[in-house]
C-alpha atoms as a PDB file:
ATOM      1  CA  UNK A   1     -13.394  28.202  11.987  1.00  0.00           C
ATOM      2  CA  UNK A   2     -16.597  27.646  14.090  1.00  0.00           C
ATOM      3  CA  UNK A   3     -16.848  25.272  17.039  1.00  0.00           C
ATOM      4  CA  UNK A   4     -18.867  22.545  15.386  1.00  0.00           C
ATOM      5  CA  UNK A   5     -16.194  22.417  12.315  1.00  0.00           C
ATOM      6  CA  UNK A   6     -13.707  22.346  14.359  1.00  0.00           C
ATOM      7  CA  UNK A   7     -14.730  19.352  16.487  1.00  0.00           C
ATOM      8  CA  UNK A   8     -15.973  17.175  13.141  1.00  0.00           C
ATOM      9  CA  UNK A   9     -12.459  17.704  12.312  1.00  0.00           C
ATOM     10  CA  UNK A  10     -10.848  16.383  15.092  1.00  0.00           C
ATOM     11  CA  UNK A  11     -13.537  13.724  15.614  1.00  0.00           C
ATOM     12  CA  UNK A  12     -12.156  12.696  12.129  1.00  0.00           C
ATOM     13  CA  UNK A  13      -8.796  13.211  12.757  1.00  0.00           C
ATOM     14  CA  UNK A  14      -9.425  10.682  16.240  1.00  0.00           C
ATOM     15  CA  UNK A  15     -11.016   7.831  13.876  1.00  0.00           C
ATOM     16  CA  UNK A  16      -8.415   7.141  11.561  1.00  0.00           C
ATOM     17  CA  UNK A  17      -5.440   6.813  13.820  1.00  0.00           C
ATOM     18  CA  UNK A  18      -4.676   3.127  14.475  1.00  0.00           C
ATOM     19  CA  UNK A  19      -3.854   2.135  18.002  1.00  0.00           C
ATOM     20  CA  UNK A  20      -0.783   0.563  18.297  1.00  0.00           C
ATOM     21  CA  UNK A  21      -2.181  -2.886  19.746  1.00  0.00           C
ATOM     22  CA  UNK A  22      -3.398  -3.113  16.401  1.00  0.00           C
ATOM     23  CA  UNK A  23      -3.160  -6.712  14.599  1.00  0.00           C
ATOM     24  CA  UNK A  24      -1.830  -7.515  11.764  1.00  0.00           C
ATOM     25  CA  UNK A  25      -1.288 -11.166   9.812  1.00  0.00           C
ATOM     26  CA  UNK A  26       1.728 -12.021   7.253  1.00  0.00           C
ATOM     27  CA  UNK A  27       1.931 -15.603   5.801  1.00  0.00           C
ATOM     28  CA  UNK A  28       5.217 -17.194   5.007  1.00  0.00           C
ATOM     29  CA  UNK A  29       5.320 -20.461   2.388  1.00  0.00           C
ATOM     30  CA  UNK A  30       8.870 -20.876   1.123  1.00  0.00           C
ATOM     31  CA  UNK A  31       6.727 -22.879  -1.523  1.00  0.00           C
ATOM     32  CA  UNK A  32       5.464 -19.532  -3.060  1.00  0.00           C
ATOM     33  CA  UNK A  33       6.308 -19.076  -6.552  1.00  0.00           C
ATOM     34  CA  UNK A  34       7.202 -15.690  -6.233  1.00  0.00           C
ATOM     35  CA  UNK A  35       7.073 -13.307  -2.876  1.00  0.00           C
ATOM     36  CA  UNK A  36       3.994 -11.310  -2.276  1.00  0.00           C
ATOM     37  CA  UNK A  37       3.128  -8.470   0.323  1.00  0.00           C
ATOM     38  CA  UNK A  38       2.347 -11.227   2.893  1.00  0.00           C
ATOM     39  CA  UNK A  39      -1.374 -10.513   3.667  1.00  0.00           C
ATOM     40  CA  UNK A  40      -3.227 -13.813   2.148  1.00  0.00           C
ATOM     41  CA  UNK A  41      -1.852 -17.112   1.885  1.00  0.00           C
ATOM     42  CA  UNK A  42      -2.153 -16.481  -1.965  1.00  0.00           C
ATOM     43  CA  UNK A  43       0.689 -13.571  -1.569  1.00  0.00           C
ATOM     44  CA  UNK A  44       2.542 -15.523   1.321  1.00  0.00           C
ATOM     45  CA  UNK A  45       6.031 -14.219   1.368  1.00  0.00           C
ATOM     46  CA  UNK A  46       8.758 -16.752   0.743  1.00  0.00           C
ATOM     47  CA  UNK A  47      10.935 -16.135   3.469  1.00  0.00           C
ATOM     48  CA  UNK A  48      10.327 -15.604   7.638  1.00  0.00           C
ATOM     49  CA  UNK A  49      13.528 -12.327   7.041  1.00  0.00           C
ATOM     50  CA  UNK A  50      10.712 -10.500   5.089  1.00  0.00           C
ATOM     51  CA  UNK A  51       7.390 -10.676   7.111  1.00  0.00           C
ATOM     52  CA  UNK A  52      10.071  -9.660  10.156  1.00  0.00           C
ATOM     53  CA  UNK A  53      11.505  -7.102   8.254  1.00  0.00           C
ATOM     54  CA  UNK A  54       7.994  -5.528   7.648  1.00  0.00           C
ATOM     55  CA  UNK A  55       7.789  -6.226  11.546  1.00  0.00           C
ATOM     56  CA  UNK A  56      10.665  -4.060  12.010  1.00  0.00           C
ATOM     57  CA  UNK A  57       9.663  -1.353   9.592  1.00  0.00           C
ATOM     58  CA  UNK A  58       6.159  -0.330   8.010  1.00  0.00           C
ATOM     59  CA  UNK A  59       4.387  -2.309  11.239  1.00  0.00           C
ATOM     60  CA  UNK A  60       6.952  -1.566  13.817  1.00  0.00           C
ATOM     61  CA  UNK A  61       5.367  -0.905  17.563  1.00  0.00           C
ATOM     62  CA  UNK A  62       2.102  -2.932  15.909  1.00  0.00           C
ATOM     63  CA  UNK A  63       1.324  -6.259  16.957  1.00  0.00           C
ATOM     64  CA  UNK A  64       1.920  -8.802  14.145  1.00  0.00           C
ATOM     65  CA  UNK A  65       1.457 -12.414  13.648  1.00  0.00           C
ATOM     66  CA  UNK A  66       3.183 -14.666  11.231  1.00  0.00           C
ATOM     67  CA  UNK A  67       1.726 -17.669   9.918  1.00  0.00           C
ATOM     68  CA  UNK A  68       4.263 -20.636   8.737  1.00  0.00           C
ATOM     69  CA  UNK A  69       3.329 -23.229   5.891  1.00  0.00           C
ATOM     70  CA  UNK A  70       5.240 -26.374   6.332  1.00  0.00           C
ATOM     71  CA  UNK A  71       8.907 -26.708   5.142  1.00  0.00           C
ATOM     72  CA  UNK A  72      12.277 -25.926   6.157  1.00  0.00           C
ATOM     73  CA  UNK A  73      13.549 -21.932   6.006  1.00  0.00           C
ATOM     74  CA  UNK A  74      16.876 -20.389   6.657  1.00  0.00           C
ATOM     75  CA  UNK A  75      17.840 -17.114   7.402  1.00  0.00           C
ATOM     76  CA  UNK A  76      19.169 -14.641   4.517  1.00  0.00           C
ATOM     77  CA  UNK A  77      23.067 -14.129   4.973  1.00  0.00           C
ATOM     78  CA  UNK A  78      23.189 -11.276   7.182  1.00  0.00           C
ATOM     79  CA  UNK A  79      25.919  -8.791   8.685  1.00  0.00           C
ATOM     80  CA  UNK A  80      28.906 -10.593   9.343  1.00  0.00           C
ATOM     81  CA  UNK A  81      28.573 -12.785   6.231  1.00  0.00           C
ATOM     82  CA  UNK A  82      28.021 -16.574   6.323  1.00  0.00           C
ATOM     83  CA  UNK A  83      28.759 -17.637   9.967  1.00  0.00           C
ATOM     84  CA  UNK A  84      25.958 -14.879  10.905  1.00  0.00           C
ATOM     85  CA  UNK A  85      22.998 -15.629   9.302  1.00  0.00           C
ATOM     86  CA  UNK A  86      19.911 -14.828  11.635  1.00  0.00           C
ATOM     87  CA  UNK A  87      16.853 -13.677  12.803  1.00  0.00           C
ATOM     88  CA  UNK A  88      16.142 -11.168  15.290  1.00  0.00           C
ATOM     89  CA  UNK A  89      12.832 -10.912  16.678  1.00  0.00           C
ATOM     90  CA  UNK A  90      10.564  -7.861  16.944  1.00  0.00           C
ATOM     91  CA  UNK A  91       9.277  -7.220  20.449  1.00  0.00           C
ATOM     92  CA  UNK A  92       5.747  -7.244  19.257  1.00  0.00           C
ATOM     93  CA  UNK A  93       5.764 -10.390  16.878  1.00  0.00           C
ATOM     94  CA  UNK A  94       4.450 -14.140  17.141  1.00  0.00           C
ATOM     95  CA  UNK A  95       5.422 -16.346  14.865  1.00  0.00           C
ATOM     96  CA  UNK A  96       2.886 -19.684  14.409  1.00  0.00           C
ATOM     97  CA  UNK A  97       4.249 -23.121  12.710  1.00  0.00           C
ATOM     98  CA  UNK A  98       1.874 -25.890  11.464  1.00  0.00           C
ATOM     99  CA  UNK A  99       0.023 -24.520   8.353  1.00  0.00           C
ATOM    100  CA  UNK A 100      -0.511 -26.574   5.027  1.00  0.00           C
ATOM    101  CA  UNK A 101      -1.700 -22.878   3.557  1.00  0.00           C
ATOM    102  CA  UNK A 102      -4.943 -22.813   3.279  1.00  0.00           C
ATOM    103  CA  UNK A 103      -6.369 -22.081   6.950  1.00  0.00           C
ATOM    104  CA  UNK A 104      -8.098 -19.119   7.976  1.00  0.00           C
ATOM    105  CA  UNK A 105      -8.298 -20.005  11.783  1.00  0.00           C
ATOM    106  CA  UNK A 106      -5.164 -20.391  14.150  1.00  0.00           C
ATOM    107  CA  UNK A 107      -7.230 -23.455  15.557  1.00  0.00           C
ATOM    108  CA  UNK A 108      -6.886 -25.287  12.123  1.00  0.00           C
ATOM    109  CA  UNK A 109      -3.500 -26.086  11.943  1.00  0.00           C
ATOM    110  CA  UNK A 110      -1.748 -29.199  12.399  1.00  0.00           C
ATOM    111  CA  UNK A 111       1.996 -28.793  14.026  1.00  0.00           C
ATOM    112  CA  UNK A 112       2.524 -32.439  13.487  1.00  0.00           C
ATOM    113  CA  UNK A 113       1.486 -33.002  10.286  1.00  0.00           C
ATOM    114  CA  UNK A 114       2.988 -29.719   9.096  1.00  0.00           C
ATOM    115  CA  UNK A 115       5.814 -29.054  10.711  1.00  0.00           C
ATOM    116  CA  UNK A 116       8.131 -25.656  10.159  1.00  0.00           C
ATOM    117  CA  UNK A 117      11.595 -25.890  10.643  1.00  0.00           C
ATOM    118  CA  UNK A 118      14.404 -22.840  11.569  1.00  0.00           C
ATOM    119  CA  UNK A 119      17.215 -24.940  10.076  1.00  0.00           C
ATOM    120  CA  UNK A 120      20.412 -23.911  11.485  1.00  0.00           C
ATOM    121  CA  UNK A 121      22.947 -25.233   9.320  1.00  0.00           C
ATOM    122  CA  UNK A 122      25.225 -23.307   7.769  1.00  0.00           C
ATOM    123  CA  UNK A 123      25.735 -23.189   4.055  1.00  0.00           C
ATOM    124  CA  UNK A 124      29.648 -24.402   4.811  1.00  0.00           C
ATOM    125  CA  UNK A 125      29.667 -27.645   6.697  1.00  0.00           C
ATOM    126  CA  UNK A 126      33.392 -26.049   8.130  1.00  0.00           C
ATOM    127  CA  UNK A 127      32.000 -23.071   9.816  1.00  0.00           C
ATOM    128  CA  UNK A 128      30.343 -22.767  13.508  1.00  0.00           C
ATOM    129  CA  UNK A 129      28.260 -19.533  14.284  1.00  0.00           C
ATOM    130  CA  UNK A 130      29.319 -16.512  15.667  1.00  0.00           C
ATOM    131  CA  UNK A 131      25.528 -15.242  16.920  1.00  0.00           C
ATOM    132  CA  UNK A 132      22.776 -17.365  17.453  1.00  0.00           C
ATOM    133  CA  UNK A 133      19.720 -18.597  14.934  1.00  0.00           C
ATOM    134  CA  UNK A 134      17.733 -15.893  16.683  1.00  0.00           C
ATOM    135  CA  UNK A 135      17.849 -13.554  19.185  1.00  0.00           C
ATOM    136  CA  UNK A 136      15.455 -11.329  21.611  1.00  0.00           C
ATOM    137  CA  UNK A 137      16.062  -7.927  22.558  1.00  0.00           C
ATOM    138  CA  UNK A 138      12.720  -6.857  24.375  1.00  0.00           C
ATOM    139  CA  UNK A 139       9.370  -6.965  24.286  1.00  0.00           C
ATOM    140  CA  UNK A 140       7.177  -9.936  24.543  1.00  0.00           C
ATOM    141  CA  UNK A 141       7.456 -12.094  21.231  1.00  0.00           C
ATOM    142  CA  UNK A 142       6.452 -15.889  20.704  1.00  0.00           C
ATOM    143  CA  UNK A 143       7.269 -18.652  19.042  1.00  0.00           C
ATOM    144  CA  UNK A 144       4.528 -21.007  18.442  1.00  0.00           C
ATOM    145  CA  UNK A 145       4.813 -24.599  17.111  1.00  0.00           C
ATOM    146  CA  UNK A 146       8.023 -24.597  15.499  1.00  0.00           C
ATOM    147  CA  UNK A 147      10.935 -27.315  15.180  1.00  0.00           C
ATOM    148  CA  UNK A 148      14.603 -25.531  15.556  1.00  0.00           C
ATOM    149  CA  UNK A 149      17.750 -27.300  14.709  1.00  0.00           C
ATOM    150  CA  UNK A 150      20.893 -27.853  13.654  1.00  0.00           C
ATOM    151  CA  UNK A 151      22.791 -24.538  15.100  1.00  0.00           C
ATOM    152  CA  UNK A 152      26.398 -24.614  16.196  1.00  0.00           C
ATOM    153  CA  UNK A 153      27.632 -21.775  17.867  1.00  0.00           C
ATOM    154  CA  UNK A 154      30.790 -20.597  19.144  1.00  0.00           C
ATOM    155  CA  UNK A 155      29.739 -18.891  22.073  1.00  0.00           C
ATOM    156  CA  UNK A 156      26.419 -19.302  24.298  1.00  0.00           C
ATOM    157  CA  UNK A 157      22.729 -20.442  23.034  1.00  0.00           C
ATOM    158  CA  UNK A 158      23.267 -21.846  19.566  1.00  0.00           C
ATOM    159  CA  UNK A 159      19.429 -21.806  18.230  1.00  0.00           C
ATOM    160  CA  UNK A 160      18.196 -19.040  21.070  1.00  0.00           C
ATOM    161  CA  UNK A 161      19.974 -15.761  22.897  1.00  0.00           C
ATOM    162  CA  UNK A 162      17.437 -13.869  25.041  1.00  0.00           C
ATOM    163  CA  UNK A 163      19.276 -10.407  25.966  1.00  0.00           C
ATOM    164  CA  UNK A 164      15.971  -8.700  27.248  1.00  0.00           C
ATOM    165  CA  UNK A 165      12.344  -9.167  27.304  1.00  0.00           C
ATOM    166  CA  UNK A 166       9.663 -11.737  28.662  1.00  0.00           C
ATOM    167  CA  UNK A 167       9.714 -13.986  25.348  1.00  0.00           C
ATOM    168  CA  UNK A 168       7.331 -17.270  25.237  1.00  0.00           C
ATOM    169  CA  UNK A 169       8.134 -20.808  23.562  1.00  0.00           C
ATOM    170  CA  UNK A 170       5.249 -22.872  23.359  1.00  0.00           C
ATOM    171  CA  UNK A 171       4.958 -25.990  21.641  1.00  0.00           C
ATOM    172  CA  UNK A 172       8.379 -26.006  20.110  1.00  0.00           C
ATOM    173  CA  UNK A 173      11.086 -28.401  19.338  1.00  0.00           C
ATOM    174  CA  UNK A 174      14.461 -27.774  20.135  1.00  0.00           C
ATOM    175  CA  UNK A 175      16.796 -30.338  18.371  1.00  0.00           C
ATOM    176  CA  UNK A 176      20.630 -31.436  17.715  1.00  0.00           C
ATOM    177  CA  UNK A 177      22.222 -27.705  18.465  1.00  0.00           C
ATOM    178  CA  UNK A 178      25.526 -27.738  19.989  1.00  0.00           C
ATOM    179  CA  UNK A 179      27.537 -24.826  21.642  1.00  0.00           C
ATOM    180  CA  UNK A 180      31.106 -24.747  22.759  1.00  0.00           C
ATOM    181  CA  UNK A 181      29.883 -22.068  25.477  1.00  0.00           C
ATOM    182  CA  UNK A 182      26.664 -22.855  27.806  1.00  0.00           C
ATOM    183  CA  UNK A 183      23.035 -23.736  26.738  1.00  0.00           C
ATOM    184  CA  UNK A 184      23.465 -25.639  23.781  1.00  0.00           C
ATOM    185  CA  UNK A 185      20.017 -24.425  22.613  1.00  0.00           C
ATOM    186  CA  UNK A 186      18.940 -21.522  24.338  1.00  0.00           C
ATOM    187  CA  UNK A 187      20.761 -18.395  26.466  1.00  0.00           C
ATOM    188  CA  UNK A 188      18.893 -16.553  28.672  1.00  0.00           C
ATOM    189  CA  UNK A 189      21.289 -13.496  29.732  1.00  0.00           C
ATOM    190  CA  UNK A 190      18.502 -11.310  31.319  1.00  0.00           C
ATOM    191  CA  UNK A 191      15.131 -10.907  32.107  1.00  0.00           C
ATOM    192  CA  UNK A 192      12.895 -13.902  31.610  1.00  0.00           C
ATOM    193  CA  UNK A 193      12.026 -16.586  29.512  1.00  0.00           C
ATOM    194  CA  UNK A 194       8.714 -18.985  29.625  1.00  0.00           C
ATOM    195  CA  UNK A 195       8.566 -22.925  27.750  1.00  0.00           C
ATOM    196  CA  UNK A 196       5.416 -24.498  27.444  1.00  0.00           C
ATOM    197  CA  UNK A 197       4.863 -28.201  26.174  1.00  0.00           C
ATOM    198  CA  UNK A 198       8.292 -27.953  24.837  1.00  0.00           C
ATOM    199  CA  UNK A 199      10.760 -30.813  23.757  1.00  0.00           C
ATOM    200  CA  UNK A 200      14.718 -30.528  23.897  1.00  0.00           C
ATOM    201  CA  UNK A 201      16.246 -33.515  22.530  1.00  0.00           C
ATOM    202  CA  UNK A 202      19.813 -33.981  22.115  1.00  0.00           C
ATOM    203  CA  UNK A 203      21.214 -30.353  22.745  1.00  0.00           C
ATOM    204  CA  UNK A 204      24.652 -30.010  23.792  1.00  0.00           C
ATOM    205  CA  UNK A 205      27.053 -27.409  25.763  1.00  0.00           C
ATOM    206  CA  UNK A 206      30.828 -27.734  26.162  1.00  0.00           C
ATOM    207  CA  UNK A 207      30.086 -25.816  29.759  1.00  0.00           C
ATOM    208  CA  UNK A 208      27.013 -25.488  31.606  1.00  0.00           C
ATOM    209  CA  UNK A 209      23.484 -26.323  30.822  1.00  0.00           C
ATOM    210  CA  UNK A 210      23.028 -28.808  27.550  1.00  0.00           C
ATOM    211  CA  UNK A 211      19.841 -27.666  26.328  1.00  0.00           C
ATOM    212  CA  UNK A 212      18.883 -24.153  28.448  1.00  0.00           C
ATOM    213  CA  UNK A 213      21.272 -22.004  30.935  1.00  0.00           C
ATOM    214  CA  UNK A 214      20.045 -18.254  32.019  1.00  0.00           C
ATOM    215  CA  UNK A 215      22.424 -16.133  34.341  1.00  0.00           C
ATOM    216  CA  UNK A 216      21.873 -15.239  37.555  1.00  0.00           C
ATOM    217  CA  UNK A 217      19.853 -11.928  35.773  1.00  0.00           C
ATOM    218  CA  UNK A 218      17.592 -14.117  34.365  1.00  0.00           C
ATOM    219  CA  UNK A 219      14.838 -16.183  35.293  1.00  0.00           C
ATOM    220  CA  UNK A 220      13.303 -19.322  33.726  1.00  0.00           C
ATOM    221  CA  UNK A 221       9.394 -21.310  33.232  1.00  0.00           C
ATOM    222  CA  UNK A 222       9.170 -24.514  32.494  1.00  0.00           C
ATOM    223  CA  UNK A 223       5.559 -26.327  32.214  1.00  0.00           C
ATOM    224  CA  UNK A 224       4.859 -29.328  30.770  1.00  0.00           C
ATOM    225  CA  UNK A 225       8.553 -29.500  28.741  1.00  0.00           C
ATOM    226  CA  UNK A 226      10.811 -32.601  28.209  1.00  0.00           C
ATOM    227  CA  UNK A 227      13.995 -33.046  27.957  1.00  0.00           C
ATOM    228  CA  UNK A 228      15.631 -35.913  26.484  1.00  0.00           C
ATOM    229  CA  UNK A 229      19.468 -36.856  25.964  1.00  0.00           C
ATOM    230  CA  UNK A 230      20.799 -33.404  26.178  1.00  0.00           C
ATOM    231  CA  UNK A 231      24.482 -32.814  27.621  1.00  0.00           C
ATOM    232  CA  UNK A 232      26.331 -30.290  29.619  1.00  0.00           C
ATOM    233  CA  UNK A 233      29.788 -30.810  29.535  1.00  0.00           C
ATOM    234  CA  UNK A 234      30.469 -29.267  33.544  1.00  0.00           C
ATOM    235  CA  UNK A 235      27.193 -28.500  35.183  1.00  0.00           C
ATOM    236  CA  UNK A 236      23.606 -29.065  34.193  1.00  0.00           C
ATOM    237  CA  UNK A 237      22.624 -31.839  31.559  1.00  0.00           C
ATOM    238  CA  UNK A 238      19.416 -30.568  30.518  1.00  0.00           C
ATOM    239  CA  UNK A 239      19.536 -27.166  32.699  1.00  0.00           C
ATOM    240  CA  UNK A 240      21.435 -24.701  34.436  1.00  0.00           C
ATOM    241  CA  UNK A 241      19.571 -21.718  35.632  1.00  0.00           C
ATOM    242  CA  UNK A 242      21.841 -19.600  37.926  1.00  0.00           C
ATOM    243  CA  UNK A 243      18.945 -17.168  38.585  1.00  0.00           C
ATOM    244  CA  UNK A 244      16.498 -19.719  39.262  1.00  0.00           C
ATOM    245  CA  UNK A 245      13.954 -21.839  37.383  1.00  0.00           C
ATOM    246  CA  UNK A 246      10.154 -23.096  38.296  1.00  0.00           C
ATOM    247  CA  UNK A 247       9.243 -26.279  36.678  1.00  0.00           C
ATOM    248  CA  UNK A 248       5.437 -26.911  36.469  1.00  0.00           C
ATOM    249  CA  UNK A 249       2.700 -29.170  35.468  1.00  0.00           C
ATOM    250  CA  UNK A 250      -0.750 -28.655  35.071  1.00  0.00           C
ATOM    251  CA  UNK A 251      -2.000 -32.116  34.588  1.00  0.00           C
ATOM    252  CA  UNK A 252      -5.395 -32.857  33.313  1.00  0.00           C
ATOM    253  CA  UNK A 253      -7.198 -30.198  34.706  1.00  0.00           C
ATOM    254  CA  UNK A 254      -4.436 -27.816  33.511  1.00  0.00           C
ATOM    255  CA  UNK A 255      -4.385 -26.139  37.299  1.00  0.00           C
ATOM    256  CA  UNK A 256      -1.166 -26.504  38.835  1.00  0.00           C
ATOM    257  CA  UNK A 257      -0.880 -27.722  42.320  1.00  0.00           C
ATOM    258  CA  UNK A 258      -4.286 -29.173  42.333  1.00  0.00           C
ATOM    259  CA  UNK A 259      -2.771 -32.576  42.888  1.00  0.00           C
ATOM    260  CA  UNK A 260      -3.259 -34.790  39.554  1.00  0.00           C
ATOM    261  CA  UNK A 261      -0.204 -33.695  37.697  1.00  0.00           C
ATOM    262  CA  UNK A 262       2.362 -36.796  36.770  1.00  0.00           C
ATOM    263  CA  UNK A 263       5.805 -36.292  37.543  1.00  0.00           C
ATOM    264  CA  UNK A 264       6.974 -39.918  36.782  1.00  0.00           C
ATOM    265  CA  UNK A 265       9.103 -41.251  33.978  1.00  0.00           C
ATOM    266  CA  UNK A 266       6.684 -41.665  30.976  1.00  0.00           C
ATOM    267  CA  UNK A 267       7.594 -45.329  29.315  1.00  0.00           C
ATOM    268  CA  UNK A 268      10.166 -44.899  26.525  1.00  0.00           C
ATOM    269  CA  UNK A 269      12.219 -42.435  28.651  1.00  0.00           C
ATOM    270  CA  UNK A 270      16.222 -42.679  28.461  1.00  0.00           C
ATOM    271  CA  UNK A 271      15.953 -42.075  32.167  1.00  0.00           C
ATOM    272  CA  UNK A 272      13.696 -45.708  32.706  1.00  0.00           C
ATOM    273  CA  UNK A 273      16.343 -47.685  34.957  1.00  0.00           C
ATOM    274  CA  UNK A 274      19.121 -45.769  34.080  1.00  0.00           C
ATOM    275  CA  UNK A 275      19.825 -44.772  37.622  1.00  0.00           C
ATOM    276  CA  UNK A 276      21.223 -47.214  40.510  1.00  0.00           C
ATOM    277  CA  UNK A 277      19.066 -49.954  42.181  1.00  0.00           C
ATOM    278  CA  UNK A 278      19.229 -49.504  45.398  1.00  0.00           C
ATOM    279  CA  UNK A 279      16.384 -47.176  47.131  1.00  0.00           C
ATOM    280  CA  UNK A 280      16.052 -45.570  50.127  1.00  0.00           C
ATOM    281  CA  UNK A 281      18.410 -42.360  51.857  1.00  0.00           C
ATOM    282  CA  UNK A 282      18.006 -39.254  51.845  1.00  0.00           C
ATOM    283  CA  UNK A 283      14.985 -39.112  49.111  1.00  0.00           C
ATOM    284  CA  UNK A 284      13.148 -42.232  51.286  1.00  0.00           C
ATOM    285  CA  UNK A 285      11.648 -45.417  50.281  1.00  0.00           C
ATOM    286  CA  UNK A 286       8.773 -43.634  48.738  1.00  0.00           C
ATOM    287  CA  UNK A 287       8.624 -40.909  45.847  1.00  0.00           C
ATOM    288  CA  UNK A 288       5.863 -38.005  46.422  1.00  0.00           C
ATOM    289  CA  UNK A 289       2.545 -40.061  44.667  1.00  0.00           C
ATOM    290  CA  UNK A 290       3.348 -42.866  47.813  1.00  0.00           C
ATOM    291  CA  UNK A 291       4.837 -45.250  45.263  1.00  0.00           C
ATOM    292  CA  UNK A 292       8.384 -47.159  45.880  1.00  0.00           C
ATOM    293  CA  UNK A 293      11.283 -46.031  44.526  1.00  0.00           C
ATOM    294  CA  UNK A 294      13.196 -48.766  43.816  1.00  0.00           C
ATOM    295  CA  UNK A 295      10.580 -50.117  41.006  1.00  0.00           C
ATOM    296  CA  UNK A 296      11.813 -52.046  37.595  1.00  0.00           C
ATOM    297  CA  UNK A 297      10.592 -49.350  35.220  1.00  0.00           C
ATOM    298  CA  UNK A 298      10.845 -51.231  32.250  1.00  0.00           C
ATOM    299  CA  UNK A 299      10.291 -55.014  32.734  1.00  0.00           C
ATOM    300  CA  UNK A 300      13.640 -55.783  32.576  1.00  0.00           C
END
């Protein structure tokens, strides 16, 4: 073969290999009439199991996002039959609530008026789960604008187990999951997990942490999240993080530290003169903004 040939040939060879940063888009719209191959809104798959299965399989090591229409999904009965139901999360995947199935933009939806569920009950109102809703084992996957509820687990982190990885939650709704072990929503066993603009409302652990709990191998971010009647049965209502947790706000100029970020009660909270009356002590008459402590939050 002569030089030139040779080197067309590889040239050619070079340009159709896909690197494996590559992205790739699935839509999911359990309103589909029938399950397509994912890749338009107009052959949405039905369920979230089959874009992650793709994930998993065809695109595995590829970076792939998954669009949600509005609705509520399940996972397929899995391994383990009907206490195990679940989803496992590819390393490389982000999955994005708040789609009415039409948008061509991620800056189009609208998580409010279109919300996604990860429903978490099971199909027999007698049985608790043995694994949670989903689960991370590596990577860096997301989960973007999405409401997750109802899981009971017997064991830690009914909706959420992170094993290993750097996962991200942002924008998502953690809601009514209870389990008889720690973190009533979410278990972070190693690595690290980050939350941004997240609610927890009304998680509960028997044991530690009622909403979140990590290990002492795990660390924790929280900015901009609230928590809101969650319950741990021994230590940490809304959080127990053995291996350490940073809790941030950016504020309006979303820079943290900068000095205009609003750590008070916002009015409506459960916590609004729930605690006692008297001021003063250890914490001082004054919180960190200068203000008085001992201040009638509520008018009442």
């Amino acid at each position: 073969m002569k030089p030139n040939s040779l080197l067309r040939n590889i040239v050619a060879a070079t340009l159709t290999v896909l690197p494996l940063s590559a992205q790739f888009l699935r839509h999911v719209d359990a309103r589909a009439a029938a399950s397509g191959d994912g890749s338009t809104w107009a052959s949405a798959y039905r369920t979230l199991d089959e874009a992650l299965a793709e994930a998993r399989g065809a695109l595995v090591g590829y970076e792939v996002w998954v669009w949600m229409a509005s609705g509520e999904y399940s996972p397929e009965v899995g391994g383990g039959g009907l206490a195990a139901p679940h989803w496992e999360l590819p390393g490389t995947v982000s999955v994005y609530g708040g789609f009415a199935g039409f948008e061509t933009t991620l800056g189009e939806r609208d998580i409010d008026a279109n919300e996604v569920v990860l429903d978490g009950h099971l199909r027999s109102g007698s049985m608790r789960r043995t694994g949670a809703l989903l689960t991370v084992d590596g990577g860096n996957p997301r989960l973007d604008g999405l409401t997750i509820r109802g899981c009971d687990r017997s064991n830690d982190g009914a909706a959420l187990v992170v094993r290993s990885g750097t996962p991200t939650l942002s924008r998502c709704n953690f809601v009514d999951n209870l389990s008889s072990g720690s973190g009533g929503a979410i278990a972070v066993l190693g690595d690290s997990l980050a939350c941004l603009d997240c609610v927890f409302r009304g998680n509960s652990a028997e044991h530690q942490g009622g909403a979140v709990y990590g290990t002492s191998a795990a660390r924790i971010e929280f900015d901009s999240c609230e928590f809101v009647l969650n319950i741990g049965g021994e230590d940490g209502g809304a959080i127990l993080a053995a291996g350490g947790a940073v809790l941030t706000s950016f504020g309006p100029d979303e820079v943290a530290g900068s000095g205009d970020e609003d750590l008070r009660l916002s009015p409506g909270s459960p916590c609004v003169d729930a605690s006692s009356s008297v001021a003063g002590g250890e914490l001082g008459d004054a919180d960190c903004g200068g203000q008085p402590r001992g201040v009638d939050g509520n008018g009442t």
